[in-house]
N, C-alpha and C. Protein backbone atom coordinates (compact mmCIF):
# COMPACT_ATOMS: atom_id res chain seq x y z
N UNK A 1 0.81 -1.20 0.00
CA UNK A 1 0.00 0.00 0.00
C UNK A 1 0.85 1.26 0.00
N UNK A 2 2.46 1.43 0.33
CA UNK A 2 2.75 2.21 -0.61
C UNK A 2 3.49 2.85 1.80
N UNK A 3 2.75 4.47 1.09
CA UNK A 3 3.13 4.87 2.97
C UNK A 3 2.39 4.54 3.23
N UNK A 4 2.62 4.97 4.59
CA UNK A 4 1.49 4.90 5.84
C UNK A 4 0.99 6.01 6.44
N UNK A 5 -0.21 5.61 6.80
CA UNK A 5 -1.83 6.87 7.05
C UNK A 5 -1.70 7.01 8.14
N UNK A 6 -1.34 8.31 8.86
CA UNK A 6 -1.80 8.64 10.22
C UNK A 6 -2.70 7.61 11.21
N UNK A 7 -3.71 6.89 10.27
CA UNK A 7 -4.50 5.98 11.03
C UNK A 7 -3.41 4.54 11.32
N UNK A 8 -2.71 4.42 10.17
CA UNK A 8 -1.63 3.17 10.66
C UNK A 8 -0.61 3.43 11.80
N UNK A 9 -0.12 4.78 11.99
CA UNK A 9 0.84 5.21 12.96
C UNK A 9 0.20 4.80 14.17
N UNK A 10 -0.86 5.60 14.31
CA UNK A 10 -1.46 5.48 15.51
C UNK A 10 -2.07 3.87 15.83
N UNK A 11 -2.63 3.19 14.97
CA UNK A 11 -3.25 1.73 15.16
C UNK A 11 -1.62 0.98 15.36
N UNK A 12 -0.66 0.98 14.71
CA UNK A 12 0.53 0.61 15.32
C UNK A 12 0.91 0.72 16.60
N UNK A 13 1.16 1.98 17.15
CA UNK A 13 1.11 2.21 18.78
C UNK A 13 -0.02 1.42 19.65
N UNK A 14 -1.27 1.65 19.51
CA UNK A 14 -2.11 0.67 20.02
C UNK A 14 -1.82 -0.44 20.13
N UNK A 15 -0.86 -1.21 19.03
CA UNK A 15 -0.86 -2.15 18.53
C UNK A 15 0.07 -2.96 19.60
N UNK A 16 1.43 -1.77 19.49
CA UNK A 16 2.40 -2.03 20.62
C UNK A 16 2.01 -2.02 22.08
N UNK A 17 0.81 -1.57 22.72
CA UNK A 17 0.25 -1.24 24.00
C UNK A 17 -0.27 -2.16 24.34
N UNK A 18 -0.90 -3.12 23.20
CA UNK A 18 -1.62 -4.18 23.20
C UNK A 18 -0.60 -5.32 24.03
N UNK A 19 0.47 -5.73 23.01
CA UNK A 19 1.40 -6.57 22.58
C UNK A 19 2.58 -6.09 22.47
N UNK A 20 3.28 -5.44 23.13
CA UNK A 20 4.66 -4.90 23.31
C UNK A 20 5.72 -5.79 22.89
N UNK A 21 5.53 -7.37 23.70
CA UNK A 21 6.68 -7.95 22.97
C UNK A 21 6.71 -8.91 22.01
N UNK A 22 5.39 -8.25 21.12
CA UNK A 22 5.42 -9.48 20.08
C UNK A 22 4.68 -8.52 18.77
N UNK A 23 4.37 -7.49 18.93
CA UNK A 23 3.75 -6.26 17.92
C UNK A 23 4.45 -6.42 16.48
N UNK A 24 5.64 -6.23 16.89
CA UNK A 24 6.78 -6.11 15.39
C UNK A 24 6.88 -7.52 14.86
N UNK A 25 6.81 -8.78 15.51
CA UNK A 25 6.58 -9.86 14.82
C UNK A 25 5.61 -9.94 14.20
N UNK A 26 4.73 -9.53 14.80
CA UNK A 26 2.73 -9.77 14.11
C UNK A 26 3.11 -8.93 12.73
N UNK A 27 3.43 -7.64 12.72
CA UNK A 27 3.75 -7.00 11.85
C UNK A 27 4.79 -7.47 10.41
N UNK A 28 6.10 -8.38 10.91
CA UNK A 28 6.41 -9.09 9.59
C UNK A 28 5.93 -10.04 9.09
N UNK A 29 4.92 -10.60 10.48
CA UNK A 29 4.46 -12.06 9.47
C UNK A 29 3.35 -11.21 8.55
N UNK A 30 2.18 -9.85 8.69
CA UNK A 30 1.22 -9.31 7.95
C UNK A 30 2.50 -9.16 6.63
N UNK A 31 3.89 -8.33 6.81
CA UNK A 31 4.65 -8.14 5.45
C UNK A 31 5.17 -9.42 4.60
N UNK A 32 4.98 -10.55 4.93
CA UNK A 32 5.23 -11.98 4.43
C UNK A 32 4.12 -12.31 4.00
N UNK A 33 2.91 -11.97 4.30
CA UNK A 33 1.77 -12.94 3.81
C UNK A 33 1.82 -12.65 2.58
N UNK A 34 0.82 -13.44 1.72
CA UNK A 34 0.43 -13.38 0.70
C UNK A 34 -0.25 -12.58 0.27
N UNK A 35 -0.61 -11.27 1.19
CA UNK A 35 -1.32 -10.08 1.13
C UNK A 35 -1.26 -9.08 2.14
N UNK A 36 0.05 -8.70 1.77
CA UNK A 36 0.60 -7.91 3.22
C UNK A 36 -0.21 -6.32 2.96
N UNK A 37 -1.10 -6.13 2.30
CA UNK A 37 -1.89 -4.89 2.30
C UNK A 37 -3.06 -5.41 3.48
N UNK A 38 -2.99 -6.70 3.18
CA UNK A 38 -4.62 -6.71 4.34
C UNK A 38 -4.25 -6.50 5.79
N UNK A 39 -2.59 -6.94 5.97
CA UNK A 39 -1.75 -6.40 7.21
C UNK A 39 -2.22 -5.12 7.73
N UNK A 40 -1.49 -4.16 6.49
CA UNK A 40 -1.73 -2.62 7.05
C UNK A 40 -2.92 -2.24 6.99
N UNK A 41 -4.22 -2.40 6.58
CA UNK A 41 -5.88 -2.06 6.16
C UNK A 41 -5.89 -2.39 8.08
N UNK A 42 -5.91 -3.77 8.30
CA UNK A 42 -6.06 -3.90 9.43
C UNK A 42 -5.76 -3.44 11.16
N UNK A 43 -4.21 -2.88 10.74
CA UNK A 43 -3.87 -2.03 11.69
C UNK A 43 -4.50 -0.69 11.63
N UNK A 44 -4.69 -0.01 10.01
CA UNK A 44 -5.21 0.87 10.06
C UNK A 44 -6.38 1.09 10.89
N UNK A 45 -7.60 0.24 10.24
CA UNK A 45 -9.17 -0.23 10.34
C UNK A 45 -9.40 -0.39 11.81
N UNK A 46 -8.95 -1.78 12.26
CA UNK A 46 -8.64 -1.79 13.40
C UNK A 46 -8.51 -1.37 14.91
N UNK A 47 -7.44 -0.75 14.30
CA UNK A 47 -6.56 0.02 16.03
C UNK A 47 -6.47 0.99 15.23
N UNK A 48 -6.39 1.77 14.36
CA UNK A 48 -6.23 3.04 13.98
C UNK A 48 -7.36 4.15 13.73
N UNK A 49 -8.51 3.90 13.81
CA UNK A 49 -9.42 3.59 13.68
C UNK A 49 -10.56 3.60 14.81
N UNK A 50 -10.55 2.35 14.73
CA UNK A 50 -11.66 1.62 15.91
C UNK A 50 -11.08 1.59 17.13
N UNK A 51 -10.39 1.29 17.70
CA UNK A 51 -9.56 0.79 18.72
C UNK A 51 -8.96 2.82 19.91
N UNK A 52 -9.51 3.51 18.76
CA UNK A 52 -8.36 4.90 18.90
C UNK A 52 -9.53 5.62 19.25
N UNK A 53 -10.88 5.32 18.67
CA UNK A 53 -11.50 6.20 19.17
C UNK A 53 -12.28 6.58 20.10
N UNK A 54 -12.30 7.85 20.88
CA UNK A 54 -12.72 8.47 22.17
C UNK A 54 -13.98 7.68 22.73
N UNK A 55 -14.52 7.65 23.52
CA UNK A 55 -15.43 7.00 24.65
C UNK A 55 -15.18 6.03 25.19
N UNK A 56 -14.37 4.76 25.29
CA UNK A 56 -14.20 4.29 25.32
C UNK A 56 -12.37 3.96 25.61
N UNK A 57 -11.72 3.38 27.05
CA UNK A 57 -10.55 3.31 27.11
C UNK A 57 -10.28 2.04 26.20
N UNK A 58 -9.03 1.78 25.85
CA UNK A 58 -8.18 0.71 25.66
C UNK A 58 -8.62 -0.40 26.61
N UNK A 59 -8.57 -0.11 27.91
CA UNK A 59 -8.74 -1.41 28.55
C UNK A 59 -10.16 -1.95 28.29
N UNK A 60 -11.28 -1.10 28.13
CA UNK A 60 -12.41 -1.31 27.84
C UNK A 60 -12.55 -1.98 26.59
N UNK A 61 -11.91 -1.18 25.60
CA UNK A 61 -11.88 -2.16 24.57
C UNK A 61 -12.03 -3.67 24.23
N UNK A 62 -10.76 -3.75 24.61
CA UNK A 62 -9.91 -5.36 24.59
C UNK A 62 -10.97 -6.22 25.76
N UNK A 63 -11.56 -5.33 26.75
CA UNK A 63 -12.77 -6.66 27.77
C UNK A 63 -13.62 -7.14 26.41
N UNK A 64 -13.94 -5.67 25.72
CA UNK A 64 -14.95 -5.75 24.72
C UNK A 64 -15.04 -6.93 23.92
N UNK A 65 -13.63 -6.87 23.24
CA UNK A 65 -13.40 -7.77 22.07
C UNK A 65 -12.93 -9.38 22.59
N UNK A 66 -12.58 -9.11 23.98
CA UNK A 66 -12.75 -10.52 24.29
C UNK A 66 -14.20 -10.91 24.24
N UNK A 67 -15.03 -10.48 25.41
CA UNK A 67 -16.35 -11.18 25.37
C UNK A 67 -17.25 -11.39 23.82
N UNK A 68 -16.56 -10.16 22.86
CA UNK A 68 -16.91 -10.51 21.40
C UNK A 68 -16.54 -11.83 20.76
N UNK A 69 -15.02 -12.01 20.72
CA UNK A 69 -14.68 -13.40 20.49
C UNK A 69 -15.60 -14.61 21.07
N UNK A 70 -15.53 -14.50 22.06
CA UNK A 70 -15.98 -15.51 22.76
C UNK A 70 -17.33 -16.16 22.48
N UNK A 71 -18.09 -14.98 22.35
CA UNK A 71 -19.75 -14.77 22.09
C UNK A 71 -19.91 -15.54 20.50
N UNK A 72 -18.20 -15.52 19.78
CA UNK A 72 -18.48 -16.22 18.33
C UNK A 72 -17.72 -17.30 18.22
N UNK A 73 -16.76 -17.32 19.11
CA UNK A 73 -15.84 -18.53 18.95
C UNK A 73 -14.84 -19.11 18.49
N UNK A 74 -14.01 -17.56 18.44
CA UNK A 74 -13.05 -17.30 17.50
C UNK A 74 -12.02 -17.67 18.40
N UNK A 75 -11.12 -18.69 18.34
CA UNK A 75 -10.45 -18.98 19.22
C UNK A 75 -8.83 -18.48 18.90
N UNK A 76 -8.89 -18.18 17.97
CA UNK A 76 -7.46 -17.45 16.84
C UNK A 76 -7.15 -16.28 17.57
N UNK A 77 -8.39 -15.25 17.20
CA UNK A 77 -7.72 -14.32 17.88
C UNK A 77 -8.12 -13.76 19.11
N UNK A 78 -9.02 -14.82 19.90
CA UNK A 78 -9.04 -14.84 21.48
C UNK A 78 -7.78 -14.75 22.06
N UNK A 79 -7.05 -15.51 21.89
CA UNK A 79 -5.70 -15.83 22.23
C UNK A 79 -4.96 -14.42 22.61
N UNK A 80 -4.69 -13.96 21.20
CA UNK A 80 -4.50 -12.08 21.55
C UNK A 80 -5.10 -11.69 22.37
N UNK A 81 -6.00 -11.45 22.28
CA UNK A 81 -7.05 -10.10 23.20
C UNK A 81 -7.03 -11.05 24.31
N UNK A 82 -6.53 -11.87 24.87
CA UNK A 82 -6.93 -12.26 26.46
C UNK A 82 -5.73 -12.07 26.93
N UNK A 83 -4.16 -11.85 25.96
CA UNK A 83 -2.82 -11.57 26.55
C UNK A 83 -3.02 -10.19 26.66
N UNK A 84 -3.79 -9.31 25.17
CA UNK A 84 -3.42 -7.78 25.64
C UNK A 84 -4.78 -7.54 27.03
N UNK A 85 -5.04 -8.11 26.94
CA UNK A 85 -6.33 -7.53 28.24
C UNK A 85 -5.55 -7.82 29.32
N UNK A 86 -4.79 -9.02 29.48
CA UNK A 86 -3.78 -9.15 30.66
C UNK A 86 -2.27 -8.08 30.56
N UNK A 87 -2.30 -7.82 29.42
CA UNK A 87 -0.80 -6.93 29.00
C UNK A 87 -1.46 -5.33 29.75
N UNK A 88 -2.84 -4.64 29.78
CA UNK A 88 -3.40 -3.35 29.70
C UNK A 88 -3.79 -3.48 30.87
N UNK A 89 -3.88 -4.46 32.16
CA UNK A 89 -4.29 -4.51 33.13
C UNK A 89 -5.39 -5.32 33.73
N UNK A 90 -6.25 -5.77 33.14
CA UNK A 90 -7.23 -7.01 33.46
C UNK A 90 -6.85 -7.77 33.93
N UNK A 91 -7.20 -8.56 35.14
CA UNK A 91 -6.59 -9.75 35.80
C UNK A 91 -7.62 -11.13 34.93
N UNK A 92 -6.98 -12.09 35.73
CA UNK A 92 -7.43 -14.08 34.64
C UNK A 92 -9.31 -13.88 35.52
N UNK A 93 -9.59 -13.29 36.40
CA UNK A 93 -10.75 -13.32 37.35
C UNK A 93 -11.39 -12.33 36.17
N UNK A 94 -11.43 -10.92 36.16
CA UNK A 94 -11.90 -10.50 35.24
C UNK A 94 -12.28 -10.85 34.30
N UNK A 95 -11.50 -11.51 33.14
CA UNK A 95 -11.65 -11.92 32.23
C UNK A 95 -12.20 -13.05 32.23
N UNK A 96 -12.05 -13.92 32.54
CA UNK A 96 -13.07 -15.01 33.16
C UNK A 96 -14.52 -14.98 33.26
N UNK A 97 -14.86 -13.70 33.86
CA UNK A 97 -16.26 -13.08 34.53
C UNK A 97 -16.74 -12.67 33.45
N UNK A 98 -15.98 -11.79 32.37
CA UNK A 98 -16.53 -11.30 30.66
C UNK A 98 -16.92 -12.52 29.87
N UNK A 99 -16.39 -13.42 30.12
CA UNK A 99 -16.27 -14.54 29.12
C UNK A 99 -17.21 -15.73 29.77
N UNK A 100 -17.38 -15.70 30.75
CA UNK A 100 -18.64 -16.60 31.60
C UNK A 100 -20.32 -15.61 31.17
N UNK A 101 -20.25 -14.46 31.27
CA UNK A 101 -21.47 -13.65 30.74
C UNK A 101 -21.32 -14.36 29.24
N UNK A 102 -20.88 -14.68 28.57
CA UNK A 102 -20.98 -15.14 26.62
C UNK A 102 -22.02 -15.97 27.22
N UNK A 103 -22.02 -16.83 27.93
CA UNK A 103 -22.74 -18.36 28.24
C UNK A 103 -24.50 -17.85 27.82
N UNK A 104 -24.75 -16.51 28.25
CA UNK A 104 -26.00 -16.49 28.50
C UNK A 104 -26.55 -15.93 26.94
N UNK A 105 -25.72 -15.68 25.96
CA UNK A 105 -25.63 -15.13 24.38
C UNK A 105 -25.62 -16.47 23.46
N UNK A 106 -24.22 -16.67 23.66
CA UNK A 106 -23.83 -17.68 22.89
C UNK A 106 -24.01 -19.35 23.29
N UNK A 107 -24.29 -19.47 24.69
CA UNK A 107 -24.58 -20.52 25.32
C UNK A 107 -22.74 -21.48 25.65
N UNK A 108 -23.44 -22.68 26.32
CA UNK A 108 -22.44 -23.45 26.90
C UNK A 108 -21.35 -23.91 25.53
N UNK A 109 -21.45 -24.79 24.86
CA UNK A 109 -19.89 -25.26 23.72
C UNK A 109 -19.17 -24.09 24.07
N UNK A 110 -19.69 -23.21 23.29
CA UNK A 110 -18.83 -22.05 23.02
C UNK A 110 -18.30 -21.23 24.30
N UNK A 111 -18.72 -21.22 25.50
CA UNK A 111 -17.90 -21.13 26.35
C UNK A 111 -16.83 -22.36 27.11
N UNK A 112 -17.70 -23.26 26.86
CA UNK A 112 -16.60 -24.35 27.35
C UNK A 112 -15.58 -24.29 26.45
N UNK A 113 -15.31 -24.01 25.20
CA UNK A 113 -14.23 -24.53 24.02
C UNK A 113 -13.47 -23.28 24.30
N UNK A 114 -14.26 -21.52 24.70
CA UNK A 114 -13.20 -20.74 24.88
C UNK A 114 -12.78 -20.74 26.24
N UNK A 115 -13.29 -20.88 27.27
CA UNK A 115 -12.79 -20.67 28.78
C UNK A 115 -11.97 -22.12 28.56
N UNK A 116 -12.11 -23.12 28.50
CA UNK A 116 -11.43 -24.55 28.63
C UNK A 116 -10.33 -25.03 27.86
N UNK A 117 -10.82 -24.16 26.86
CA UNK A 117 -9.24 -24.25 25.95
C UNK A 117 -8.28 -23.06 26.10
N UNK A 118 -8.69 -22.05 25.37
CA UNK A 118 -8.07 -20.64 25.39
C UNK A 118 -7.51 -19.68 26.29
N UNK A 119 -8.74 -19.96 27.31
CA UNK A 119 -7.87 -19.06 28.52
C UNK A 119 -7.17 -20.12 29.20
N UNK A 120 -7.72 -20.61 29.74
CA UNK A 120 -6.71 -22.23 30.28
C UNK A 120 -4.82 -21.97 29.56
N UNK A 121 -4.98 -21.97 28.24
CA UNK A 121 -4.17 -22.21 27.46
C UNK A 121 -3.24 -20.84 28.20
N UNK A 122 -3.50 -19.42 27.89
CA UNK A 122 -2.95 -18.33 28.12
C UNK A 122 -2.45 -18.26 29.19
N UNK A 123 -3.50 -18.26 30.02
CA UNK A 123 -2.77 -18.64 31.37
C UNK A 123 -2.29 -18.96 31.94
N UNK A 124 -2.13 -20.28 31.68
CA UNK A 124 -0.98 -21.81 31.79
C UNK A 124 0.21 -21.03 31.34
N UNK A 125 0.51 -20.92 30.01
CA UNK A 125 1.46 -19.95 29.53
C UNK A 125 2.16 -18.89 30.18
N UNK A 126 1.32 -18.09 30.37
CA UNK A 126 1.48 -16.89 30.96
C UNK A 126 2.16 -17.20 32.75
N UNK A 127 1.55 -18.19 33.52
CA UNK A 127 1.70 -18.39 34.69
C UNK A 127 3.52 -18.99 34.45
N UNK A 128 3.79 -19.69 33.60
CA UNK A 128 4.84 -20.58 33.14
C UNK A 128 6.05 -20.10 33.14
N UNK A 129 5.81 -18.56 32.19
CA UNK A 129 6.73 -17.38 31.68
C UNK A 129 7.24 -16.82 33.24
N UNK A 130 6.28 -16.58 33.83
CA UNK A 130 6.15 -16.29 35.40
C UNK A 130 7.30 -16.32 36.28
N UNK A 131 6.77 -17.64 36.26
CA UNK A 131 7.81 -18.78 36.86
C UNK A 131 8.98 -18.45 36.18
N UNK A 132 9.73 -18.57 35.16
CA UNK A 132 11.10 -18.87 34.78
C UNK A 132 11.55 -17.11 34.71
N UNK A 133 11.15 -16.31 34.60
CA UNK A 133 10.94 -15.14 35.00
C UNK A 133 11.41 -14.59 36.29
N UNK A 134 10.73 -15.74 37.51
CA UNK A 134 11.37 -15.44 38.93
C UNK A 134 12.73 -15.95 38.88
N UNK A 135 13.18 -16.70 38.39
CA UNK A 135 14.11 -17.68 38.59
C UNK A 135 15.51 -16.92 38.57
């Protein structure tokens, strides 16, 4: 797509606030794909965009787009939004509590497959990093 739009600068930073230590990776694998314009549309669109604008904090956001995932069952990019919701300040209880409300939308599978797999998964992870972290 050539430069970049004020809306990509800024959805980039978000991007990094989100995901600090993994932003610039996400970013070469979008310049490797097989359509590294849908990369930048998306940071733009996105976080440049959607993610940027007023009423609404960042941390609010990302509760948002978790209990959104969840509510559909997107387990791809649950994964993200339950690290940046833990990266922006949300604790595993919080998020938990967003993602137990899906049950009453989307019903039980779809919370069992995201709370039982996904956060399980992050957390485990996350608790793991922790650990070798103290060490």
């Amino acid at each position: 797509m050539g430069t970049h739009t004020d809306n990509f600068h800024r959805g980039l930073d978000i991007l990094a606030k989100i995901d600090p230590e993994n932003y610039e990776d996400i970013m070469v694998g979008f310049e490797q794909s097989a359509l590294p314009d849908l990369g930048t549309l998306a940071v733009e669109f996105n976080y440049g965009q959607i993610f940027s604008r007023p009423g609404l904090d960042l941390k609010s956001r990302l509760l948002a787009a978790v209990a959104g995932l969840t509510a559909l069952g997107n387990t791809e990019q649950l994964r993200f939004y339950i690290n940046g919701a833990l990266n922006i300040g949300w604790t595993q209880e919080e998020i938990l509590e967003a993602m137990l409300q899906m049950v009453i939308y989307a019903g039980f599978p779809v919370a069992l497959n995201t709370i039982l797999t996904v956060a399980n998964e992050v957390f485990y992870e996350r608790n793991e990093k922790e650990k070798q972290n103290d060490y």
